[in-house]
PDB file of N, CA and C in Angstrom:
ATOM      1  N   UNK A   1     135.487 132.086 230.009  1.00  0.00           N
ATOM      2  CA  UNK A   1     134.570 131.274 229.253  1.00  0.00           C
ATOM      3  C   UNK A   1     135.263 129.968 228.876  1.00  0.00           C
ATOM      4  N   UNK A   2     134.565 128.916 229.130  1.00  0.00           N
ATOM      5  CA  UNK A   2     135.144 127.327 229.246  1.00  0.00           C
ATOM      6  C   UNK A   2     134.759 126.780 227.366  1.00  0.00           C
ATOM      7  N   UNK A   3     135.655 125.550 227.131  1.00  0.00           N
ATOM      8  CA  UNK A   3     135.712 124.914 226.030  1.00  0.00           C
ATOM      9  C   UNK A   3     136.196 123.789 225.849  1.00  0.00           C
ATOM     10  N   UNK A   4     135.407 123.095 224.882  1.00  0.00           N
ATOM     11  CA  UNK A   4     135.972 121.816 224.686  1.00  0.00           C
ATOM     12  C   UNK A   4     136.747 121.780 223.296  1.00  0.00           C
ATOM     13  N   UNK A   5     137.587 121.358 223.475  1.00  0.00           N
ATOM     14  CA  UNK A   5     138.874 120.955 222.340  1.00  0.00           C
ATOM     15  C   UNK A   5     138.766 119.333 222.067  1.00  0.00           C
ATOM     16  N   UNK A   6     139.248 118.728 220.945  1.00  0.00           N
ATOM     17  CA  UNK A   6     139.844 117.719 220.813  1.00  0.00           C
ATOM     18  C   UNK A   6     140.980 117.646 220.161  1.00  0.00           C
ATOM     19  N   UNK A   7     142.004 116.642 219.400  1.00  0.00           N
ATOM     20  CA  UNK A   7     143.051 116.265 218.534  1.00  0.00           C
ATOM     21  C   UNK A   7     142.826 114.868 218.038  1.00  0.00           C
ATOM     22  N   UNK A   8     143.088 114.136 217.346  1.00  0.00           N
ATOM     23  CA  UNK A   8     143.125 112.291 217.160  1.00  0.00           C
ATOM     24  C   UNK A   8     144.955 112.642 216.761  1.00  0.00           C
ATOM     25  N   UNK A   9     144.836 111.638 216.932  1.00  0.00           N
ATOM     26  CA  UNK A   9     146.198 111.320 216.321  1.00  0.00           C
ATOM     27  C   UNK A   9     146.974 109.612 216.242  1.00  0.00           C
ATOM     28  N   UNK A  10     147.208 109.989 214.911  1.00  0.00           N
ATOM     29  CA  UNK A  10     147.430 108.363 214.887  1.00  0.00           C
ATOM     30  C   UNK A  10     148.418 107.826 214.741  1.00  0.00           C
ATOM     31  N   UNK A  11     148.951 107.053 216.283  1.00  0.00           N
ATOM     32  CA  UNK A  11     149.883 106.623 216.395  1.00  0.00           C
ATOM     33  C   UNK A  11     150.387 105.673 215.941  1.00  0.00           C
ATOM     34  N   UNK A  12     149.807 104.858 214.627  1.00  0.00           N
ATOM     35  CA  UNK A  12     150.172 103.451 213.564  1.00  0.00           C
ATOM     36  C   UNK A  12     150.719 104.433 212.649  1.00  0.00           C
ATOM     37  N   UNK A  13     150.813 105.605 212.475  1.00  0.00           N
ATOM     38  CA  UNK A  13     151.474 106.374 211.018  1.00  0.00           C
ATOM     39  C   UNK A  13     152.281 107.164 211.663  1.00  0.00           C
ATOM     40  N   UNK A  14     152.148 107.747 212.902  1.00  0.00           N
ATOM     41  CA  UNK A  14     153.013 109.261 213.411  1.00  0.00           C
ATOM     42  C   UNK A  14     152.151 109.705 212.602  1.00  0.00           C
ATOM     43  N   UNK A  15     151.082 110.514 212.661  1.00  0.00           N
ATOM     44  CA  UNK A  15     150.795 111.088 211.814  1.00  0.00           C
ATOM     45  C   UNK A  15     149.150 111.997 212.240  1.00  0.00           C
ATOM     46  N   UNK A  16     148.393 113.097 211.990  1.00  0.00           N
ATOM     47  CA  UNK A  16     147.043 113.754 212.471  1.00  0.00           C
ATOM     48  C   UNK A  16     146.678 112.575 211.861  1.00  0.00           C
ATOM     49  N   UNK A  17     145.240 112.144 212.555  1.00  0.00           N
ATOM     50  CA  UNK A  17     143.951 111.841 212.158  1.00  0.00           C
ATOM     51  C   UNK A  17     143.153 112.677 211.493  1.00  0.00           C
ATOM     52  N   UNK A  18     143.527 112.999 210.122  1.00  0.00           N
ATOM     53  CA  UNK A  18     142.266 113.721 209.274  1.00  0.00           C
ATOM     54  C   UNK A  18     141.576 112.902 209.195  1.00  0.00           C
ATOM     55  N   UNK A  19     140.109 113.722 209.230  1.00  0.00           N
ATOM     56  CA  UNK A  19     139.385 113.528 208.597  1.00  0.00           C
ATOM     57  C   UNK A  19     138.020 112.741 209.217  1.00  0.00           C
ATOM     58  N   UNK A  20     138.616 112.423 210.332  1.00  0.00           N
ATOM     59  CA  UNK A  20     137.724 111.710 211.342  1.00  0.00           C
ATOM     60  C   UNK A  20     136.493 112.569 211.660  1.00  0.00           C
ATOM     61  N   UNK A  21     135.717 111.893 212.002  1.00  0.00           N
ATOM     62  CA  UNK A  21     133.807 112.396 211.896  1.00  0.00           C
ATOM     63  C   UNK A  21     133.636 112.058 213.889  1.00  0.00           C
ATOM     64  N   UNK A  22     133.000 113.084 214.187  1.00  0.00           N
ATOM     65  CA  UNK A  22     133.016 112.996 215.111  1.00  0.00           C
ATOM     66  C   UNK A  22     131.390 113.213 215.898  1.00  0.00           C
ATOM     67  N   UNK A  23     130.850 112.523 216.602  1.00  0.00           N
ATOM     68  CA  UNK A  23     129.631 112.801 217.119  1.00  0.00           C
ATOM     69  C   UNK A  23     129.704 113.010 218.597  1.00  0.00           C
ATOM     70  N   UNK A  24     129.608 114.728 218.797  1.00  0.00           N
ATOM     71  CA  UNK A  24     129.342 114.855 220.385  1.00  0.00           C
ATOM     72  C   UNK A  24     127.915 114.626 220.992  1.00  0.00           C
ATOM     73  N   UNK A  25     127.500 114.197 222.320  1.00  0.00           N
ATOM     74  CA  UNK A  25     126.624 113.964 223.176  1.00  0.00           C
ATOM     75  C   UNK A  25     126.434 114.686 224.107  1.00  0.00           C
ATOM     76  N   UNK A  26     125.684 115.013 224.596  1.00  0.00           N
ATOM     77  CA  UNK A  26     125.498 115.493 226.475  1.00  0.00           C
ATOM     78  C   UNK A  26     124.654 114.524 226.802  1.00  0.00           C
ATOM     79  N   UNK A  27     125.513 114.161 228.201  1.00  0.00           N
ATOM     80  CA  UNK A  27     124.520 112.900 228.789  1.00  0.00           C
ATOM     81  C   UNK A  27     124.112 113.461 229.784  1.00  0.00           C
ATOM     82  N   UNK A  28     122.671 112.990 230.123  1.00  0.00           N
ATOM     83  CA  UNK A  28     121.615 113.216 231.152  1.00  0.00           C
ATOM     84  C   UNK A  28     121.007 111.976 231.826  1.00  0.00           C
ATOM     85  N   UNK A  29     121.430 111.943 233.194  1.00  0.00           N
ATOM     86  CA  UNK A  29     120.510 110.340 233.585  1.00  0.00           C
ATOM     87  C   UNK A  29     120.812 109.652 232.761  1.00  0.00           C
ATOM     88  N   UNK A  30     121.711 109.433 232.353  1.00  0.00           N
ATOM     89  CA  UNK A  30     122.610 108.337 231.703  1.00  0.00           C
ATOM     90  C   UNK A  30     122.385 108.008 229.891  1.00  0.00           C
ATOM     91  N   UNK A  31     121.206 108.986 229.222  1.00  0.00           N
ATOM     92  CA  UNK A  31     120.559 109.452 228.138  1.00  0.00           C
ATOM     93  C   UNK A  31     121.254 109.981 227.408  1.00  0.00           C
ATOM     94  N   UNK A  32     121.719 109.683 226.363  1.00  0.00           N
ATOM     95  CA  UNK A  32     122.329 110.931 225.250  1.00  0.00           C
ATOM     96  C   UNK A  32     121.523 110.885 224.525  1.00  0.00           C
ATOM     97  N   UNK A  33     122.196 112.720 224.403  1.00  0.00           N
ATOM     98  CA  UNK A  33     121.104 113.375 223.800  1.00  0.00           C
ATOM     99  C   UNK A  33     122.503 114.520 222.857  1.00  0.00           C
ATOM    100  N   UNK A  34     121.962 114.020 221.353  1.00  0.00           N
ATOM    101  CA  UNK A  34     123.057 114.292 219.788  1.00  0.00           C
ATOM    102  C   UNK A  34     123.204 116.172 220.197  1.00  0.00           C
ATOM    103  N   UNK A  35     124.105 116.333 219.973  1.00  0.00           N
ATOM    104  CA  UNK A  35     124.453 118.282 219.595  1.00  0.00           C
ATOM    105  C   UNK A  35     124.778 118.060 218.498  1.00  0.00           C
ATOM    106  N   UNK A  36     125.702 117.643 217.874  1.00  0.00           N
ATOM    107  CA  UNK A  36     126.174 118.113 216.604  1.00  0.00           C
ATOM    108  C   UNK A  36     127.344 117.048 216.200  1.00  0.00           C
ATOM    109  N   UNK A  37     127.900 117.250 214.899  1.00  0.00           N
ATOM    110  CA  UNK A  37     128.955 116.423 214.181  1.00  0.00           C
ATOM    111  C   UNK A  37     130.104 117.095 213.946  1.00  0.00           C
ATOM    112  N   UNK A  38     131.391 116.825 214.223  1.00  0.00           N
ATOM    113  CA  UNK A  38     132.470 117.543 213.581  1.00  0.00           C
ATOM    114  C   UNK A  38     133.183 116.807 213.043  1.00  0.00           C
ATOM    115  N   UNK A  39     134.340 117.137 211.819  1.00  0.00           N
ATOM    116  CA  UNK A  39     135.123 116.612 211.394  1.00  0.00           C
ATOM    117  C   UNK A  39     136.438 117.174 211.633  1.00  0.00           C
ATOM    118  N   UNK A  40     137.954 116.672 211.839  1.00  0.00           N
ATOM    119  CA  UNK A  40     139.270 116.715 211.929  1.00  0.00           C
ATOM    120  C   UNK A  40     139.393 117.430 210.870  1.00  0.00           C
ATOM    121  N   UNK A  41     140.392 118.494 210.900  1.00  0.00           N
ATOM    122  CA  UNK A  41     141.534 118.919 209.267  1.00  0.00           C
ATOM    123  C   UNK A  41     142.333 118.122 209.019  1.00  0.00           C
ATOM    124  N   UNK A  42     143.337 118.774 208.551  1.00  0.00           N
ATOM    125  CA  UNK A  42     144.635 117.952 208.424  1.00  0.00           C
ATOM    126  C   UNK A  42     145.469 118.026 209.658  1.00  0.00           C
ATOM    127  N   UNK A  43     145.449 118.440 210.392  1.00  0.00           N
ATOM    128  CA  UNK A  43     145.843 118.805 211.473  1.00  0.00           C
ATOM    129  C   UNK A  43     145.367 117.914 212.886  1.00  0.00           C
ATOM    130  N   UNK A  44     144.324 116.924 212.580  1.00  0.00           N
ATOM    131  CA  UNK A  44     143.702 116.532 213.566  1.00  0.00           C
ATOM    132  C   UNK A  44     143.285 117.055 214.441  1.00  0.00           C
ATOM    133  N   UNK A  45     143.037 117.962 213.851  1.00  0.00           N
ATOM    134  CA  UNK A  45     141.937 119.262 215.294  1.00  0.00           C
ATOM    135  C   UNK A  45     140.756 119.424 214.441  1.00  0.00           C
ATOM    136  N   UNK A  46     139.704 120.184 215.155  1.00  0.00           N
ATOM    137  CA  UNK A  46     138.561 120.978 214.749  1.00  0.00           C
ATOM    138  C   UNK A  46     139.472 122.425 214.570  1.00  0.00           C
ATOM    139  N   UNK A  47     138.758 122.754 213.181  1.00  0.00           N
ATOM    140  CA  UNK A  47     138.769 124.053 213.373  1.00  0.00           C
ATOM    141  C   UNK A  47     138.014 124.967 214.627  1.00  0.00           C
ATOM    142  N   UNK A  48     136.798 124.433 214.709  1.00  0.00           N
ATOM    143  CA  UNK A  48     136.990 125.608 215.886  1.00  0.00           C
ATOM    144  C   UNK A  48     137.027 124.812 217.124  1.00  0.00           C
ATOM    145  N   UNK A  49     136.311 125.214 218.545  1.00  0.00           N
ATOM    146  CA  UNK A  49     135.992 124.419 219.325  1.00  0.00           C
ATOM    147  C   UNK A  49     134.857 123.739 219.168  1.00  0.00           C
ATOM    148  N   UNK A  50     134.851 122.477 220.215  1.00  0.00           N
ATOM    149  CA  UNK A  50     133.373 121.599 219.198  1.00  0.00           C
ATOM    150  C   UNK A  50     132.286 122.194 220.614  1.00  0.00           C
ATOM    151  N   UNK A  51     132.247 122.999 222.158  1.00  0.00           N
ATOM    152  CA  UNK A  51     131.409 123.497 222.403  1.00  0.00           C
ATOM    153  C   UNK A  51     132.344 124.657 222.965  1.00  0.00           C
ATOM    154  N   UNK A  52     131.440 126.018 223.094  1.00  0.00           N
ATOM    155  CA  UNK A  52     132.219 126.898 223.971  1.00  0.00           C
ATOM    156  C   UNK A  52     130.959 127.990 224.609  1.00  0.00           C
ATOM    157  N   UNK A  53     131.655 128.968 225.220  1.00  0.00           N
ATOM    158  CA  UNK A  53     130.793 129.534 225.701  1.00  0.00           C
ATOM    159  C   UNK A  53     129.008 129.107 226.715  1.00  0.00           C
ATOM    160  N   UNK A  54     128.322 129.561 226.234  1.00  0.00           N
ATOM    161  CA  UNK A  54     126.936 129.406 226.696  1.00  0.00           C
ATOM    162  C   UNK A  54     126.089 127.591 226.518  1.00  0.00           C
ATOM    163  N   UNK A  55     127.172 127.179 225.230  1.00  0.00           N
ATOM    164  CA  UNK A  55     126.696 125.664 224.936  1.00  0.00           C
ATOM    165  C   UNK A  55     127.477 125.217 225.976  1.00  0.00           C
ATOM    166  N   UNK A  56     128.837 125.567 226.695  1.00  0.00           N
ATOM    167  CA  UNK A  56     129.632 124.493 227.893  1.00  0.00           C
ATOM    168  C   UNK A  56     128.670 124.828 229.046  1.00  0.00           C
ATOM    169  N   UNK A  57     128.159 123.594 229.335  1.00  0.00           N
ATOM    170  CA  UNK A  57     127.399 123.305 230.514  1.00  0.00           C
ATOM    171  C   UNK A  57     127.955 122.131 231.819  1.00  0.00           C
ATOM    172  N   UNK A  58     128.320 122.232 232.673  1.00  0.00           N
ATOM    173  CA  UNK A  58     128.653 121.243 233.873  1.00  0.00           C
ATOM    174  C   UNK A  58     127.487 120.449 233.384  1.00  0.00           C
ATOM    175  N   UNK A  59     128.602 118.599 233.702  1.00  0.00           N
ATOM    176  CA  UNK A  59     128.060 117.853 233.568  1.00  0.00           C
ATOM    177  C   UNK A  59     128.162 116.914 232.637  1.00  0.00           C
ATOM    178  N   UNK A  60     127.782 115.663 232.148  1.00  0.00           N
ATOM    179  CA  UNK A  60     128.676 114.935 231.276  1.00  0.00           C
ATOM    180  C   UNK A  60     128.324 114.861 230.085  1.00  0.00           C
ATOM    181  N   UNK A  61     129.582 114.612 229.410  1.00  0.00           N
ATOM    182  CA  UNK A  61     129.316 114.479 227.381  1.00  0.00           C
ATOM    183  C   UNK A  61     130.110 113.420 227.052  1.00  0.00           C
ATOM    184  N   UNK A  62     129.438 112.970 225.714  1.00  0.00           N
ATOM    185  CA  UNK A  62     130.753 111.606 225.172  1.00  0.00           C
ATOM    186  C   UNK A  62     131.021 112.754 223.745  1.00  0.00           C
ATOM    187  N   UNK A  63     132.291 112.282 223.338  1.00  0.00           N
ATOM    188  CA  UNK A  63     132.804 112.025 222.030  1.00  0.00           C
ATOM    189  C   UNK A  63     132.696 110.858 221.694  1.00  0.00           C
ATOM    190  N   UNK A  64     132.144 110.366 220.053  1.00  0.00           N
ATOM    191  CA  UNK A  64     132.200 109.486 219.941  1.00  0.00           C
ATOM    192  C   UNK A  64     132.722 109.403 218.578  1.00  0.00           C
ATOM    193  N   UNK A  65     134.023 109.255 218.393  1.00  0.00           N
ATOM    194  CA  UNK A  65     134.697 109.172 217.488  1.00  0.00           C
ATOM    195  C   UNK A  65     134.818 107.658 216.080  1.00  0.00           C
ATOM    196  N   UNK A  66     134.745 108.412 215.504  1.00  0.00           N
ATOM    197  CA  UNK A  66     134.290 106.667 214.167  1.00  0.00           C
ATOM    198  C   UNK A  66     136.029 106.408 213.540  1.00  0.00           C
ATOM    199  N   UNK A  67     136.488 105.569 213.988  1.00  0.00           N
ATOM    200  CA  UNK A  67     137.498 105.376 214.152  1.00  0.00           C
ATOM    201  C   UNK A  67     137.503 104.131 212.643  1.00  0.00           C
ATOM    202  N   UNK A  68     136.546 103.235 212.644  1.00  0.00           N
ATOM    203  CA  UNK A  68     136.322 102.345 211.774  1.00  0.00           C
ATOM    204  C   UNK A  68     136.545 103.304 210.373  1.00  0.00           C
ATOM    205  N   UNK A  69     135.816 104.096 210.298  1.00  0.00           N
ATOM    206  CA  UNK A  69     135.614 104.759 208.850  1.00  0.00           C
ATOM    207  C   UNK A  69     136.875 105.689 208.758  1.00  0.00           C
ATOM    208  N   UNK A  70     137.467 106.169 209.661  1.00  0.00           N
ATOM    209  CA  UNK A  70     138.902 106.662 209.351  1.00  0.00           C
ATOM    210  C   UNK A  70     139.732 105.754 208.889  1.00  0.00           C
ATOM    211  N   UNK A  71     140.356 104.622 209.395  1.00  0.00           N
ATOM    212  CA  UNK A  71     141.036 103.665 208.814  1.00  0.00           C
ATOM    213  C   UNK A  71     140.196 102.630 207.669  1.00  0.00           C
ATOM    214  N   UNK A  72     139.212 102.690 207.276  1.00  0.00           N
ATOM    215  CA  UNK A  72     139.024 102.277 206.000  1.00  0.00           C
ATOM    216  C   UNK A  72     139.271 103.029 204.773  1.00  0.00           C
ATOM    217  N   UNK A  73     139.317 104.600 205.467  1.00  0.00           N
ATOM    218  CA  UNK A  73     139.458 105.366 204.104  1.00  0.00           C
ATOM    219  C   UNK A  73     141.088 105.831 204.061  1.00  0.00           C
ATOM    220  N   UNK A  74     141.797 105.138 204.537  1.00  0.00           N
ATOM    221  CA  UNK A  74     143.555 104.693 204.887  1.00  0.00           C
ATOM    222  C   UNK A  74     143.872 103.497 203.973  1.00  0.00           C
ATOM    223  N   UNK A  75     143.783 103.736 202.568  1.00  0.00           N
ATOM    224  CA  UNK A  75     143.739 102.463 201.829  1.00  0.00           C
ATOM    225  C   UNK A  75     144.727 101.540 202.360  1.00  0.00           C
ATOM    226  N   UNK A  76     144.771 100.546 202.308  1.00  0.00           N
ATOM    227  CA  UNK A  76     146.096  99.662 202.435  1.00  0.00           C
ATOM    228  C   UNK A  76     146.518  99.170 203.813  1.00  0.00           C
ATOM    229  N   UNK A  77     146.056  99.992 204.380  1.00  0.00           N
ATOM    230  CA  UNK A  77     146.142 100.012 206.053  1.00  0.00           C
ATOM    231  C   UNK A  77     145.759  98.925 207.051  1.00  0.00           C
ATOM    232  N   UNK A  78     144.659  98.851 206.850  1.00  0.00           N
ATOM    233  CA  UNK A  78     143.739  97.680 207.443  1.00  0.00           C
ATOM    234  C   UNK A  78     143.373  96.542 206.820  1.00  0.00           C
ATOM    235  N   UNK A  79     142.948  95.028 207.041  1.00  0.00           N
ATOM    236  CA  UNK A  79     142.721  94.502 206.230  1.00  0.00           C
ATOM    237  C   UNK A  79     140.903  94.442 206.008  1.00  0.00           C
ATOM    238  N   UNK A  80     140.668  94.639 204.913  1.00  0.00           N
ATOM    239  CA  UNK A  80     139.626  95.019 204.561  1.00  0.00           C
ATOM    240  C   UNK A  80     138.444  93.270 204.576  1.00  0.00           C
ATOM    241  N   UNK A  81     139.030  92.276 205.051  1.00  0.00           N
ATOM    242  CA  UNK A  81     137.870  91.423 205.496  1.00  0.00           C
ATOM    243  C   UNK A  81     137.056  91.393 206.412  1.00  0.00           C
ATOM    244  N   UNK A  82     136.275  92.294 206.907  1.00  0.00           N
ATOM    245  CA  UNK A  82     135.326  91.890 207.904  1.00  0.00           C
ATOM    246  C   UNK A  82     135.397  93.562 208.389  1.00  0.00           C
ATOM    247  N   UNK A  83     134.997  93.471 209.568  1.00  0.00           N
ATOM    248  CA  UNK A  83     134.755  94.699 210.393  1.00  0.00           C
ATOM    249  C   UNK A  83     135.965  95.077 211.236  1.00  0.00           C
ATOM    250  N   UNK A  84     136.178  96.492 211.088  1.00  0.00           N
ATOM    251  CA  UNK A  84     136.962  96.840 212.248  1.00  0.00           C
ATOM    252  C   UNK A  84     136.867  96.633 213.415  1.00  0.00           C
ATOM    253  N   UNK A  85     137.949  95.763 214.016  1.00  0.00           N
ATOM    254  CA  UNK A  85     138.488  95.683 215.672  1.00  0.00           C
ATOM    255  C   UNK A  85     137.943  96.897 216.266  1.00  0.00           C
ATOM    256  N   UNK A  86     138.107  98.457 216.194  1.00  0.00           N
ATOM    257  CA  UNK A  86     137.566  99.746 216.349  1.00  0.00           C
ATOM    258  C   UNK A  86     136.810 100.210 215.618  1.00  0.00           C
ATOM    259  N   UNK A  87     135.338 100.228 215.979  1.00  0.00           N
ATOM    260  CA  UNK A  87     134.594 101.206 215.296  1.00  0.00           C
ATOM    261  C   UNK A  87     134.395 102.698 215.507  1.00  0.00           C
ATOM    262  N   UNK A  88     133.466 102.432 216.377  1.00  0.00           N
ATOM    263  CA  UNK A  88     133.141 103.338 216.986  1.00  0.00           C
ATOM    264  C   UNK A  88     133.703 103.678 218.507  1.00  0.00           C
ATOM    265  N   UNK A  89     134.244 104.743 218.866  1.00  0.00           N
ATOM    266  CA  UNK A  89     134.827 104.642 220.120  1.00  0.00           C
ATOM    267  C   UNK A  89     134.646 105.862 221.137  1.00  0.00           C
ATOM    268  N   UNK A  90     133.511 105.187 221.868  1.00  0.00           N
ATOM    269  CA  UNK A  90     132.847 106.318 222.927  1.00  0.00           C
ATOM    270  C   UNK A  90     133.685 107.315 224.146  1.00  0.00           C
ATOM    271  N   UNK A  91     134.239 108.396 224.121  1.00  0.00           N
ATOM    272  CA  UNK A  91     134.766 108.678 225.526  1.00  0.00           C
ATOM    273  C   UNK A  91     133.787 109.848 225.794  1.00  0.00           C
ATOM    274  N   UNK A  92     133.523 109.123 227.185  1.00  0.00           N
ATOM    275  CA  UNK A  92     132.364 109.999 228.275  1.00  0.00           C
ATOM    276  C   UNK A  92     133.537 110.720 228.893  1.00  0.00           C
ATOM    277  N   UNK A  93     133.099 112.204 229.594  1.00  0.00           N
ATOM    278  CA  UNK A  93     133.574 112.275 230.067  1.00  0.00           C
ATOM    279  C   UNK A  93     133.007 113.691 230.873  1.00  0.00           C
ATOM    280  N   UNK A  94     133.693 114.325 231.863  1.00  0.00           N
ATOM    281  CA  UNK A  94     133.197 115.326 232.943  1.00  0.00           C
ATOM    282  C   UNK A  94     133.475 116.608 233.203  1.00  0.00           C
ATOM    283  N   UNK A  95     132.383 117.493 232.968  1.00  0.00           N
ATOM    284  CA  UNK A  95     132.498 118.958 232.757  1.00  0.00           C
ATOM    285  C   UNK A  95     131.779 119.806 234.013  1.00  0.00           C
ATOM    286  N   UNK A  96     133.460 119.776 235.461  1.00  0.00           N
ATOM    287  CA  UNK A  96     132.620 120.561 236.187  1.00  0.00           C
ATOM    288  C   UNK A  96     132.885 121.683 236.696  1.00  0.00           C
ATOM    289  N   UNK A  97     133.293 122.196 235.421  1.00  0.00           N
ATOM    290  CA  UNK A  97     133.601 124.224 235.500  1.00  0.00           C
ATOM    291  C   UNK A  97     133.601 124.409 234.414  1.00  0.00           C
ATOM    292  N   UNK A  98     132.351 125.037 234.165  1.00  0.00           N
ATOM    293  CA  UNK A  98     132.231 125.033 232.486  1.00  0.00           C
ATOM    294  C   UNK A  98     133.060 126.424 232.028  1.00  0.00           C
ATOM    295  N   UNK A  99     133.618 126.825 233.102  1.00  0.00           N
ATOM    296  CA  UNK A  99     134.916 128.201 232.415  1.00  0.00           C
ATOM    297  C   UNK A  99     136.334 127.774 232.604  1.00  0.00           C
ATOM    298  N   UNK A 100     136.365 126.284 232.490  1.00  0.00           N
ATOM    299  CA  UNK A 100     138.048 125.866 231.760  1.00  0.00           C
ATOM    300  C   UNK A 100     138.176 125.444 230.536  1.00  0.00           C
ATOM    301  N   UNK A 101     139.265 125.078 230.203  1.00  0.00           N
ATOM    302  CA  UNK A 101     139.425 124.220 229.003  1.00  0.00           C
ATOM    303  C   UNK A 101     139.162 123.155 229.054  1.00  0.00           C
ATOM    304  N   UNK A 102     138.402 122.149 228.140  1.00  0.00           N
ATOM    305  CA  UNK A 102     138.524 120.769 228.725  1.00  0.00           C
ATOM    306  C   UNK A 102     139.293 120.091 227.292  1.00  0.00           C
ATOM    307  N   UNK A 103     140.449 119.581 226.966  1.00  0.00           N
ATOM    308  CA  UNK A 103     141.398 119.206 225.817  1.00  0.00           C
ATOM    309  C   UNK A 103     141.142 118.103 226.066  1.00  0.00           C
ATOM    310  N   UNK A 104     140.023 116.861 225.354  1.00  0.00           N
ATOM    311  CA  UNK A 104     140.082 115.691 224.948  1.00  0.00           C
ATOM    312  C   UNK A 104     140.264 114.781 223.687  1.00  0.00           C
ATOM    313  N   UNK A 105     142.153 114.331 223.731  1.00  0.00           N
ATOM    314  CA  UNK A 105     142.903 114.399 222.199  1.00  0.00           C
ATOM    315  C   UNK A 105     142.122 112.597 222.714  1.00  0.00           C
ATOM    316  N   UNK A 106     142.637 111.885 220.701  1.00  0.00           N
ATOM    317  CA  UNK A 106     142.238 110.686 221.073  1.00  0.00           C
ATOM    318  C   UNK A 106     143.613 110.238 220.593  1.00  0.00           C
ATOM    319  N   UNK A 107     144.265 109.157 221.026  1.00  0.00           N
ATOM    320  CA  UNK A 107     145.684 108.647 220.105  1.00  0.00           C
ATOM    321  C   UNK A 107     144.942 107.100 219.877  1.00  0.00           C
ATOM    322  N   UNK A 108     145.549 107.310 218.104  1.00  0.00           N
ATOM    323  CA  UNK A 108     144.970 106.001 217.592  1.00  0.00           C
ATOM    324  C   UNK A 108     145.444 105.008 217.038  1.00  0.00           C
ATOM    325  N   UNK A 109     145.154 103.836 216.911  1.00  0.00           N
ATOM    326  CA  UNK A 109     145.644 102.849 216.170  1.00  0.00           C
ATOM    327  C   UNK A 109     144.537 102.247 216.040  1.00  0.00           C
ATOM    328  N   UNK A 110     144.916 101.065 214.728  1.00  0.00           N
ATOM    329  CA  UNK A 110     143.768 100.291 214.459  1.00  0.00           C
ATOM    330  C   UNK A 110     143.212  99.384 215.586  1.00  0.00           C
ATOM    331  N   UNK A 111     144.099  98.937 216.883  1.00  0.00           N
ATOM    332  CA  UNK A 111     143.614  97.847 217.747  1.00  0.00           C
ATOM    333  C   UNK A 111     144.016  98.211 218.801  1.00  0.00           C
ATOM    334  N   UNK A 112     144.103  99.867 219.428  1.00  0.00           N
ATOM    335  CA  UNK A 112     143.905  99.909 220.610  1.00  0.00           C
ATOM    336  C   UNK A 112     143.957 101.683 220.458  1.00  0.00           C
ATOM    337  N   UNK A 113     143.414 102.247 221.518  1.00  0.00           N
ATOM    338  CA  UNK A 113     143.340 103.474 221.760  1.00  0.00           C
ATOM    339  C   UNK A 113     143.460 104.714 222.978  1.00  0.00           C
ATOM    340  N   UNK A 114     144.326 105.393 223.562  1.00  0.00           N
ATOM    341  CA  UNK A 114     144.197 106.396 224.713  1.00  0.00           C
ATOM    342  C   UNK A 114     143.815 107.279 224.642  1.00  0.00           C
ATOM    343  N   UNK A 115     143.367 107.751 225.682  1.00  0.00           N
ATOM    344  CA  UNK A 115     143.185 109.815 225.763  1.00  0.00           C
ATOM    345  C   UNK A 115     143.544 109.715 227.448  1.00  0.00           C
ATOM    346  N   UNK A 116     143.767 111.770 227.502  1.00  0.00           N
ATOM    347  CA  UNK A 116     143.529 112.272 228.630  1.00  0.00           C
ATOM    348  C   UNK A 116     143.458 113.268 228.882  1.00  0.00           C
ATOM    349  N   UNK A 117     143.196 114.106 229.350  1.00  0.00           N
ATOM    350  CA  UNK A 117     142.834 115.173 229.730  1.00  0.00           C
ATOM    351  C   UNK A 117     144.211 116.430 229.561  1.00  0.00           C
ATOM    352  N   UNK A 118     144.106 116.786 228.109  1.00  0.00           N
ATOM    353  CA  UNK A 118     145.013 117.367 227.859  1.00  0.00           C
ATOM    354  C   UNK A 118     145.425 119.103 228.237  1.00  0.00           C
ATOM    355  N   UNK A 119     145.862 119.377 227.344  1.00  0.00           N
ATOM    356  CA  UNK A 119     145.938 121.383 227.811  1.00  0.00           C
ATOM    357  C   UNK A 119     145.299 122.211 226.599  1.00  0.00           C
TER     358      UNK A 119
END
């Protein structure tokens, strides 16, 4: 039985991304369409997985991680004139064996960001 994982982690502190809000998608014909919201621990994980079993379906989903509202609530961190450089930060991505793992961590900073296809 296949699953999706994530992590953030933020590489301006060494440090988990708590606390981050997270909105998964399944895209269809290029359409998203909302499943659900999760949030990070302290740990920068979900407690559980954010789909598994009978919800992992082949085929594509975004994370769309609010990256803006994590580092605003990082007092001191950012400078608080205007809008975050990162708000919102979409990764699509491809589910085509829905009985593996699919580990999509995000590494963060305020003005730039990676992932990949982790374990």
């Amino acid at each position: 039985m296949g699953y999706v994982t994530t992590h953030v982690l933020d590489t301006a502190q060494g440090c988990p991304g708590e606390g981050v809000k997270i909105d998964l998608y399944r895209v269809v014909n290029g359409e998203r369409s909302f499943l659900k919201t999760v949030t990070t621990n302290d740990d920068g994980r979900c407690d559980h997985p954010i789909l598994d079993g009978d919800e992992l379906q082949e085929g594509e989903y975004e994370l769309a991680f609010h990256a803006g509202d994590y580092f605003a609530s990082q007092a001191g961190r950012v400078a608080d004139n205007g809008p975050a450089f990162l708000n919102v930060i979409p990764l699509r991505f491809g589910v085509n064996d829905a009985t593996q793992h699919y580990h999509v961590p995000l590494l963060l900073s305020p003005y730039a960001y990676s992932t990949y296809r982790g374990s």
